[in-house]
PDB file of N, CA and C in Angstrom:
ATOM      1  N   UNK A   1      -7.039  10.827 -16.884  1.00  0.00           N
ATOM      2  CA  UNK A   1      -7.233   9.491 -17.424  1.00  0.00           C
ATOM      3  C   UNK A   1      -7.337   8.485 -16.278  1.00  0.00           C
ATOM      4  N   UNK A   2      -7.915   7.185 -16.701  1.00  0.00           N
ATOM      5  CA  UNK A   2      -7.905   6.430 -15.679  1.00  0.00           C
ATOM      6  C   UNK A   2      -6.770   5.876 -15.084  1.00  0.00           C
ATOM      7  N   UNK A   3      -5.527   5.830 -15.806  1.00  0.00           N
ATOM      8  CA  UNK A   3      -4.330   5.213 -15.137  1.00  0.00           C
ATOM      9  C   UNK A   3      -3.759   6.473 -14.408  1.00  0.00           C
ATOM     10  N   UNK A   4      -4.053   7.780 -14.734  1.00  0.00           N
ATOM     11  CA  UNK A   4      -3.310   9.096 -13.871  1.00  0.00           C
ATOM     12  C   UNK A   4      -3.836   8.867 -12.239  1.00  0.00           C
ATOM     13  N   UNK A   5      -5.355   8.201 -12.654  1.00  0.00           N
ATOM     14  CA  UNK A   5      -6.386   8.462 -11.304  1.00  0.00           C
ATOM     15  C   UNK A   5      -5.743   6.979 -10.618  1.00  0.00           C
ATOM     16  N   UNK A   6      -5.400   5.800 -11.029  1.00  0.00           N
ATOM     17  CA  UNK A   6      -5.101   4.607 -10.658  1.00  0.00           C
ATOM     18  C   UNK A   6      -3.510   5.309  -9.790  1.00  0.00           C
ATOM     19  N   UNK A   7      -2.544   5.990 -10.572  1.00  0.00           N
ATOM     20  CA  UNK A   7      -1.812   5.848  -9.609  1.00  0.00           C
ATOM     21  C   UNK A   7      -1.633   6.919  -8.391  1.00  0.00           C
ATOM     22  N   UNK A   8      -2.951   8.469  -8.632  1.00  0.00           N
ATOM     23  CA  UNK A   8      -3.117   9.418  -7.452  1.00  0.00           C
ATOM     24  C   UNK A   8      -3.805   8.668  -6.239  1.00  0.00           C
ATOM     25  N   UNK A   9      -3.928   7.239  -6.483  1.00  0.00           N
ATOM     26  CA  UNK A   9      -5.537   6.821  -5.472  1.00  0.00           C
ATOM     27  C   UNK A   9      -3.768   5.530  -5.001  1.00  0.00           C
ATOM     28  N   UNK A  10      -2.875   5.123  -5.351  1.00  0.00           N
ATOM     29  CA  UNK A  10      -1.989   4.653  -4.665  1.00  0.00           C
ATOM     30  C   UNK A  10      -1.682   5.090  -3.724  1.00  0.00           C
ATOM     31  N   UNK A  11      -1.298   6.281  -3.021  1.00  0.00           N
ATOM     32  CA  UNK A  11      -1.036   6.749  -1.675  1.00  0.00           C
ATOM     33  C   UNK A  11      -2.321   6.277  -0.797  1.00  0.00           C
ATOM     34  N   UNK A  12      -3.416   6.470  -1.043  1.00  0.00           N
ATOM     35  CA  UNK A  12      -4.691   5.882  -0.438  1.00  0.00           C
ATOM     36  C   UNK A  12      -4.361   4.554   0.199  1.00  0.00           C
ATOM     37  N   UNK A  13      -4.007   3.366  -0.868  1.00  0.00           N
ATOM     38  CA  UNK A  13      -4.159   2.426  -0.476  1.00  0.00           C
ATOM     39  C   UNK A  13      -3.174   2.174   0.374  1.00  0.00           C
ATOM     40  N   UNK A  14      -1.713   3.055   0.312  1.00  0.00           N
ATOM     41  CA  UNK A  14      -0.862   2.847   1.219  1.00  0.00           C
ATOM     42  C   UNK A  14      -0.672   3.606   2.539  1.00  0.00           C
ATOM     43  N   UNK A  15      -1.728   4.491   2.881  1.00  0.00           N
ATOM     44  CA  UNK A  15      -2.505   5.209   4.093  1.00  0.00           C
ATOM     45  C   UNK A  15      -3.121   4.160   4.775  1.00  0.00           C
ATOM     46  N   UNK A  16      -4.079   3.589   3.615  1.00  0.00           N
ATOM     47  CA  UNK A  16      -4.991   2.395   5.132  1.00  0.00           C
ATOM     48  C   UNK A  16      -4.251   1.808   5.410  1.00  0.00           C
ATOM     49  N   UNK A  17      -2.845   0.909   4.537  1.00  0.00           N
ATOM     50  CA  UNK A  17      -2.668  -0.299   5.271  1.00  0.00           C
ATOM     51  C   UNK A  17      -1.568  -0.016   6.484  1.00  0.00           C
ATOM     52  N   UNK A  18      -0.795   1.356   6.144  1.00  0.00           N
ATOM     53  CA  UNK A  18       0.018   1.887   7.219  1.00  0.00           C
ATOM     54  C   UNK A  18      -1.064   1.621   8.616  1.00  0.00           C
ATOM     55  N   UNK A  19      -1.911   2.326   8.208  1.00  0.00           N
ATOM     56  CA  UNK A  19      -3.130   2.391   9.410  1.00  0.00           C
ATOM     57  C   UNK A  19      -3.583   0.889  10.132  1.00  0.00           C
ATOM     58  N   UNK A  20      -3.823   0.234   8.854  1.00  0.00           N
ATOM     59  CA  UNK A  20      -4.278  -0.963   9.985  1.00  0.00           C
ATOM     60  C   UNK A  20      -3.114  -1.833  10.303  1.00  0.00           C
ATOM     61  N   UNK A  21      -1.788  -1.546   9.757  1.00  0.00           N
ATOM     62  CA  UNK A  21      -0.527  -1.491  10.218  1.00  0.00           C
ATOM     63  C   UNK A  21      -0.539  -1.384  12.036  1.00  0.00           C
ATOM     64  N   UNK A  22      -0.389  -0.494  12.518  1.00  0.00           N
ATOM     65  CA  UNK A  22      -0.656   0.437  13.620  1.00  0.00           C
ATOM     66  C   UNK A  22      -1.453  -0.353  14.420  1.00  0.00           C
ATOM     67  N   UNK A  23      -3.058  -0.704  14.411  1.00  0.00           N
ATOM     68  CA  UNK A  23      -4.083  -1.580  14.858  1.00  0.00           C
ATOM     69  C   UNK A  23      -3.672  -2.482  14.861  1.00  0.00           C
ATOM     70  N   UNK A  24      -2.909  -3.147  14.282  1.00  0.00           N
ATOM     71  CA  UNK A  24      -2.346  -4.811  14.778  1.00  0.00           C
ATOM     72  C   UNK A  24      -1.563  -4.730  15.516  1.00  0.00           C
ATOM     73  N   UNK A  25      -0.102  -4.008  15.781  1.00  0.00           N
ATOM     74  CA  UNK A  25       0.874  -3.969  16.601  1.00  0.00           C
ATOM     75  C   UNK A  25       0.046  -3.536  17.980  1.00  0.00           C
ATOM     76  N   UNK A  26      -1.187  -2.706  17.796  1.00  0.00           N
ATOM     77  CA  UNK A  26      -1.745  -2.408  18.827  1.00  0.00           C
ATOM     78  C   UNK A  26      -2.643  -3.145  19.625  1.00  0.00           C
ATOM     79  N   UNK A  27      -3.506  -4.154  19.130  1.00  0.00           N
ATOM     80  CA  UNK A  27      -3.842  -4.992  18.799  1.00  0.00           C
ATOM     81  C   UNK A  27      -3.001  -6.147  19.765  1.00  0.00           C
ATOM     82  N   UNK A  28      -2.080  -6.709  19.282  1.00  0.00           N
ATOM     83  CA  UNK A  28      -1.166  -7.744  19.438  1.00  0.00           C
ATOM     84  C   UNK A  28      -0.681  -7.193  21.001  1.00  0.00           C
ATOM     85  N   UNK A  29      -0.116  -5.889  20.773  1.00  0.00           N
ATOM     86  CA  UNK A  29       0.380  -5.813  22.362  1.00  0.00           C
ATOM     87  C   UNK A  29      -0.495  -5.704  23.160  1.00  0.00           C
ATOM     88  N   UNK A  30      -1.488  -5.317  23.563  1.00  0.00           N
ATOM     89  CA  UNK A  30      -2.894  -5.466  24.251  1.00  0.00           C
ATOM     90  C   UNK A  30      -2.922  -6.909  24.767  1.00  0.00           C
ATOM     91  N   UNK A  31      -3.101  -7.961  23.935  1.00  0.00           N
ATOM     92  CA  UNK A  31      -3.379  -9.168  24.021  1.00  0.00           C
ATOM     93  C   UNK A  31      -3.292 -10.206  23.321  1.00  0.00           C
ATOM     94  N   UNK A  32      -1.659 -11.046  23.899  1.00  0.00           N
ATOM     95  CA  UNK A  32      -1.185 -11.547  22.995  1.00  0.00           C
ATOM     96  C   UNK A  32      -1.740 -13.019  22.506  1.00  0.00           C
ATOM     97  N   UNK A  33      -3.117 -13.061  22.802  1.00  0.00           N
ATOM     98  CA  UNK A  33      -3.688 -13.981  21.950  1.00  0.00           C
ATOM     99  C   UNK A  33      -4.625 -13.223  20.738  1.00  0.00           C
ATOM    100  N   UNK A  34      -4.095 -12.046  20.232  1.00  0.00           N
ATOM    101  CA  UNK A  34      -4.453 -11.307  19.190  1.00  0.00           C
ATOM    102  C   UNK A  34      -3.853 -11.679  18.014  1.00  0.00           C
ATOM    103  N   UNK A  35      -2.538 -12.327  18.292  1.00  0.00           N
ATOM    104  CA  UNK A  35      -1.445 -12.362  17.548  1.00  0.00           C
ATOM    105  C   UNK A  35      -1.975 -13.258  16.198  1.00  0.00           C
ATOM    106  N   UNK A  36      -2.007 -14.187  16.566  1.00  0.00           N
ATOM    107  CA  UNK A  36      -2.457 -15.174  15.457  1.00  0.00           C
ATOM    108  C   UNK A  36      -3.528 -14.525  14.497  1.00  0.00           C
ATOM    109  N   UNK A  37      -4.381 -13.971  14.912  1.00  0.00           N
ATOM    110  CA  UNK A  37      -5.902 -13.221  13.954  1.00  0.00           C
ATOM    111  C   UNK A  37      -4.960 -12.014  13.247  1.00  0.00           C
ATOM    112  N   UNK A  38      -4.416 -11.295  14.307  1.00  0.00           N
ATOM    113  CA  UNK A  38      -3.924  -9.998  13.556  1.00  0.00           C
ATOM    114  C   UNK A  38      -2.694 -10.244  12.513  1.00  0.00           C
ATOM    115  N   UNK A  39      -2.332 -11.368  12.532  1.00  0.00           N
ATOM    116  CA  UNK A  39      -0.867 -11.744  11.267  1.00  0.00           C
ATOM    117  C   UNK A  39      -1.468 -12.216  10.084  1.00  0.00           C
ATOM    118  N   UNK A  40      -2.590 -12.752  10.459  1.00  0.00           N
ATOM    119  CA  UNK A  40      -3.627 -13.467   9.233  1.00  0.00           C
ATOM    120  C   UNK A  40      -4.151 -11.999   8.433  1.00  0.00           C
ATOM    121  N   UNK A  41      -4.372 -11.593   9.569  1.00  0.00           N
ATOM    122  CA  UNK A  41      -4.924 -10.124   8.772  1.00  0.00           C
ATOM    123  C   UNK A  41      -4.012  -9.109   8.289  1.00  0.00           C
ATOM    124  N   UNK A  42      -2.958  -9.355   8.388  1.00  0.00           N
ATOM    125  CA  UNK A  42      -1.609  -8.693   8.080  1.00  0.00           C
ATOM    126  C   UNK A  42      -1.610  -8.759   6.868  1.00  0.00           C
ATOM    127  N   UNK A  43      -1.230 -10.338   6.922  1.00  0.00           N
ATOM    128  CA  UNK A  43      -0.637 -10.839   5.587  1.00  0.00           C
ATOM    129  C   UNK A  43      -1.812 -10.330   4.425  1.00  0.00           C
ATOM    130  N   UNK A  44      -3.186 -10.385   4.637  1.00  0.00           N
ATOM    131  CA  UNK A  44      -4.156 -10.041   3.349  1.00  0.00           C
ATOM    132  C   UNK A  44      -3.984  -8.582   3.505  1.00  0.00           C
ATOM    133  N   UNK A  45      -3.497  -7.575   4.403  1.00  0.00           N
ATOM    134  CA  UNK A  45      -3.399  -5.995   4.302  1.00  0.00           C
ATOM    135  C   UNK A  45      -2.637  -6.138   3.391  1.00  0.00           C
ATOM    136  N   UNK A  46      -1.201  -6.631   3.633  1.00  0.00           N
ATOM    137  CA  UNK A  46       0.013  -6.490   2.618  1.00  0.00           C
ATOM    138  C   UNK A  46      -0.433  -6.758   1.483  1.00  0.00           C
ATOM    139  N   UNK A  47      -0.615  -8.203   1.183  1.00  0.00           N
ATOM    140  CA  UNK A  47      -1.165  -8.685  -0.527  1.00  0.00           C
ATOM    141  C   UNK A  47      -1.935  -7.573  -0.816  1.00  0.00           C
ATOM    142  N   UNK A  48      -3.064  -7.256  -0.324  1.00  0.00           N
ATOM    143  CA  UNK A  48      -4.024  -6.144  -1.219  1.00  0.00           C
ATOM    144  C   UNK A  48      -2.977  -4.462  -1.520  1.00  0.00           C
ATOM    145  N   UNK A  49      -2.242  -4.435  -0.359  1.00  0.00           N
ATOM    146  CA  UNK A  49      -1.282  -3.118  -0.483  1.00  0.00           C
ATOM    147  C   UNK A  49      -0.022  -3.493  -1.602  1.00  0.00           C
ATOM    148  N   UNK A  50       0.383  -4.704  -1.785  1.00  0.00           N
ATOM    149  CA  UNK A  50       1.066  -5.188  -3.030  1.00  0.00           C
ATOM    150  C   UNK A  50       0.293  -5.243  -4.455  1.00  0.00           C
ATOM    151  N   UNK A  51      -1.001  -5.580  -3.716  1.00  0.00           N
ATOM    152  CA  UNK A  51      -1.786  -5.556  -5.418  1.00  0.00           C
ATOM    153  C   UNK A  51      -1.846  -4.268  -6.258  1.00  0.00           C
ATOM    154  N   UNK A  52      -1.960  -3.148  -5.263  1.00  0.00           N
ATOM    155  CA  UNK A  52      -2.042  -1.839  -5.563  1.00  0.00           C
ATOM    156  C   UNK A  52      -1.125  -1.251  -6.127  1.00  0.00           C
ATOM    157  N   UNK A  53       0.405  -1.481  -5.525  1.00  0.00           N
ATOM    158  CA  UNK A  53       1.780  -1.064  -6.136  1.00  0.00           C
ATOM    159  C   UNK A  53       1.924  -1.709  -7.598  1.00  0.00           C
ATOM    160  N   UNK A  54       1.613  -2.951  -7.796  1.00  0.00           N
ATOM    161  CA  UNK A  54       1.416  -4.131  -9.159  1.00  0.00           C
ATOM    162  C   UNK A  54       0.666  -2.977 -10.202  1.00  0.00           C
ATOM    163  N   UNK A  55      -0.606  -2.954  -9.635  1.00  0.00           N
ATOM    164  CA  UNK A  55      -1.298  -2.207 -10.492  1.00  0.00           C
ATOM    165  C   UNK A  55      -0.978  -0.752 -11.142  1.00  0.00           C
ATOM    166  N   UNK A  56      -0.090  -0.048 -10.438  1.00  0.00           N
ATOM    167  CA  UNK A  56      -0.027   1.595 -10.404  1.00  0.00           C
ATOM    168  C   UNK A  56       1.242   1.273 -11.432  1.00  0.00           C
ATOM    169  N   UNK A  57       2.318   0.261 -11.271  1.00  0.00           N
ATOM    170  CA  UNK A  57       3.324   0.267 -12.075  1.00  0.00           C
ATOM    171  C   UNK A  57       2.254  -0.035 -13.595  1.00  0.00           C
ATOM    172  N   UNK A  58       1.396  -0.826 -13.702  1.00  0.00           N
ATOM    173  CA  UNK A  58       0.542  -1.097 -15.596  1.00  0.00           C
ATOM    174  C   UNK A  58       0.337  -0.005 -15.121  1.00  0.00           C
ATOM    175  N   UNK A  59      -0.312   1.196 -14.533  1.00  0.00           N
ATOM    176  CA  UNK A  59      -0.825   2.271 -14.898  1.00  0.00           C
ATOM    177  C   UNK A  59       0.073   2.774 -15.450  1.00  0.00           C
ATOM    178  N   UNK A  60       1.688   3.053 -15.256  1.00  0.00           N
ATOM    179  CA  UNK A  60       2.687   4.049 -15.644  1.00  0.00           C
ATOM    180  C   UNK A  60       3.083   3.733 -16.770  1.00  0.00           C
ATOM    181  N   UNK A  61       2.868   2.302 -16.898  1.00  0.00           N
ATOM    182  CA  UNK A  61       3.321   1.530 -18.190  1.00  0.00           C
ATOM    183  C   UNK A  61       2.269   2.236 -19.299  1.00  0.00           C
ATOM    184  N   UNK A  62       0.905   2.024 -18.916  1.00  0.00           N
ATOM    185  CA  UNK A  62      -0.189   2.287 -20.007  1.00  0.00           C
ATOM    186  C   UNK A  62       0.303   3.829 -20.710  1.00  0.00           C
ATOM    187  N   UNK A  63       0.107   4.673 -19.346  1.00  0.00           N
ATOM    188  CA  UNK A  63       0.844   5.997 -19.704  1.00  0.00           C
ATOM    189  C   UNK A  63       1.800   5.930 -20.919  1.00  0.00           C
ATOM    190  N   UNK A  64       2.820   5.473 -20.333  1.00  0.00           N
ATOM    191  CA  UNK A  64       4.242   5.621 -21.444  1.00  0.00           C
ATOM    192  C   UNK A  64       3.831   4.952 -23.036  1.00  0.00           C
ATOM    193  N   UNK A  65       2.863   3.608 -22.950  1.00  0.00           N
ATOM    194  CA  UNK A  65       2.518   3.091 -24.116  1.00  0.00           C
ATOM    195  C   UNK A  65       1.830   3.977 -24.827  1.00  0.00           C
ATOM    196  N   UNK A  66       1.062   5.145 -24.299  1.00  0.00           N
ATOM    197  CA  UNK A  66      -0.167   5.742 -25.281  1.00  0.00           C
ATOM    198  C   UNK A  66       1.131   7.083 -25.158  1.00  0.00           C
ATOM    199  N   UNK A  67       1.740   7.616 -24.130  1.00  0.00           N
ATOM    200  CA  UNK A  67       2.292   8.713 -24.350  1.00  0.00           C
ATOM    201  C   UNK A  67       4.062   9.108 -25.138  1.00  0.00           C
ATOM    202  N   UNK A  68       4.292   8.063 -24.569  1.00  0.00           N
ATOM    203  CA  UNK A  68       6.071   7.939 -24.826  1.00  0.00           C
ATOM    204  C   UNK A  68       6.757   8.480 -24.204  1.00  0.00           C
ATOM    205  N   UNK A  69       5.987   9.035 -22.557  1.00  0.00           N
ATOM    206  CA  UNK A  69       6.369   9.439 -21.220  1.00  0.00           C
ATOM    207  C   UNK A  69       6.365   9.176 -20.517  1.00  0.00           C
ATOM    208  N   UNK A  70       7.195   8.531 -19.518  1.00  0.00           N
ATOM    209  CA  UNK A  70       6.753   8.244 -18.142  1.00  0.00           C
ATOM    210  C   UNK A  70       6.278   9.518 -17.365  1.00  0.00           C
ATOM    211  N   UNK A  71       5.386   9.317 -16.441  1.00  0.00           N
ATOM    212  CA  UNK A  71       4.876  10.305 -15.682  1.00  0.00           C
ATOM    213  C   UNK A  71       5.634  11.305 -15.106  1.00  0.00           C
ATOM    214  N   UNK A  72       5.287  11.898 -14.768  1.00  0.00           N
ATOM    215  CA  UNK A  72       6.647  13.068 -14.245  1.00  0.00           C
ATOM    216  C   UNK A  72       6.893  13.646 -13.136  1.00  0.00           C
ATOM    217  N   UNK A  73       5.333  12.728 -12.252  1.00  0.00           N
ATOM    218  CA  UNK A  73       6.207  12.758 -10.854  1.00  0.00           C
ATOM    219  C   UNK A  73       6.426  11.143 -10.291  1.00  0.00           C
ATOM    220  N   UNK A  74       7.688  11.429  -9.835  1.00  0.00           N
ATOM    221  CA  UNK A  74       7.618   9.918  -9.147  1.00  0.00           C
ATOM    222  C   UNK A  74       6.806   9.698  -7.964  1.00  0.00           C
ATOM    223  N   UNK A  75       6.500   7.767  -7.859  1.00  0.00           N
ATOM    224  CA  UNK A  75       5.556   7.842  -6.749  1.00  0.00           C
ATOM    225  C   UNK A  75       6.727   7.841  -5.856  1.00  0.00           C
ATOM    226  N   UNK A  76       5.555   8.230  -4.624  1.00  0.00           N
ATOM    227  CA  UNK A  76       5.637   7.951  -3.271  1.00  0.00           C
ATOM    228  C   UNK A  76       5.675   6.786  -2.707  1.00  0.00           C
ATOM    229  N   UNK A  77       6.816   6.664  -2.124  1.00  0.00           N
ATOM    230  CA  UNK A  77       6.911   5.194  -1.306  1.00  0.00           C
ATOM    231  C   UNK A  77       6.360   5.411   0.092  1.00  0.00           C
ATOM    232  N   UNK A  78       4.692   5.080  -0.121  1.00  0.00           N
ATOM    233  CA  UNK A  78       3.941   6.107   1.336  1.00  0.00           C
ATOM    234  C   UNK A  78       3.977   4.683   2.642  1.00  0.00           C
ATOM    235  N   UNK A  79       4.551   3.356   2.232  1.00  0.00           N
ATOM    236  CA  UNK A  79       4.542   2.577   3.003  1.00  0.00           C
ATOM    237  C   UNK A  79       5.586   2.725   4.521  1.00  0.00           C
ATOM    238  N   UNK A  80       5.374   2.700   5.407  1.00  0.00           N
ATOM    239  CA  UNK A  80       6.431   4.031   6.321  1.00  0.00           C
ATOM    240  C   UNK A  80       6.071   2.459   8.046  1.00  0.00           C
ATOM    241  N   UNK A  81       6.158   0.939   7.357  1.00  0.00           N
ATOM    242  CA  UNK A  81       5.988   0.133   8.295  1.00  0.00           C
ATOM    243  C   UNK A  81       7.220  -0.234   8.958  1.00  0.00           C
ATOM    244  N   UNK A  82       8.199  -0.065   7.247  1.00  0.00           N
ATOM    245  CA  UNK A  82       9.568  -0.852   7.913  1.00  0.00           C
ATOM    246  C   UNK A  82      10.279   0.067   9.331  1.00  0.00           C
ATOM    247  N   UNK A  83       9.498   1.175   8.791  1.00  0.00           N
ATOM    248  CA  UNK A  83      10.597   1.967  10.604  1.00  0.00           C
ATOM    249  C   UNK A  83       9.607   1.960  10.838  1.00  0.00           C
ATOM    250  N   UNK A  84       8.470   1.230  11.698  1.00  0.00           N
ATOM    251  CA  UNK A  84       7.958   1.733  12.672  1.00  0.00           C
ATOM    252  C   UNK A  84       8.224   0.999  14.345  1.00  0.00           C
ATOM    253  N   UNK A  85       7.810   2.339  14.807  1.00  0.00           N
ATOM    254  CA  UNK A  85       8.345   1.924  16.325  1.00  0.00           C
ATOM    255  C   UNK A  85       7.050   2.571  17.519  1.00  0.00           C
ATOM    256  N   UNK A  86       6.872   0.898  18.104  1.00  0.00           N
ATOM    257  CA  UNK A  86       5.423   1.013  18.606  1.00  0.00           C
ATOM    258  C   UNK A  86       5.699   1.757  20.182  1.00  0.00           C
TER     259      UNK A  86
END
């Protein structure tokens, strides 16, 4: 169904932004007049990587409304920024 596929394609969205995660810190230390462009671009990675988590929770919801199950595997919390160490 489309909400099963909405929340298998969540790890996706939380792969790129880990990734361009990575490119900014890399980014920034290179040259720290990066800083300012790469936080701007941060902040819209995150929102779009928040929009995605928003969305996957109505997917689980839709699930349970048509099924009277929540899904039966839990997601993955694939966001892996708060420990990172450059």
């Amino acid at each position: 169904s489309l909400a099963e596929d909405i929340i298998r394609r969540d790890n996706d969205v939380d792969q790129m932004y880990n990734g361009l995660f990575r490119q900014f810190v890399t980014f920034m230390m290179e040259d720290p007049r990066n800083i300012t462009g790469c936080m701007h671009l941060h902040f819209m990675a995150k929102n779009i990587e928040r929009m995605g988590d928003h969305v996957t929770s109505i997917a689980e919801q839709v699930i349970f409304i048509v099924t009277g199950e929540m899904p039966s595997e839990p997601r993955d919390k694939a966001d892996v920024t708060s420990s990172f160490k450059p």
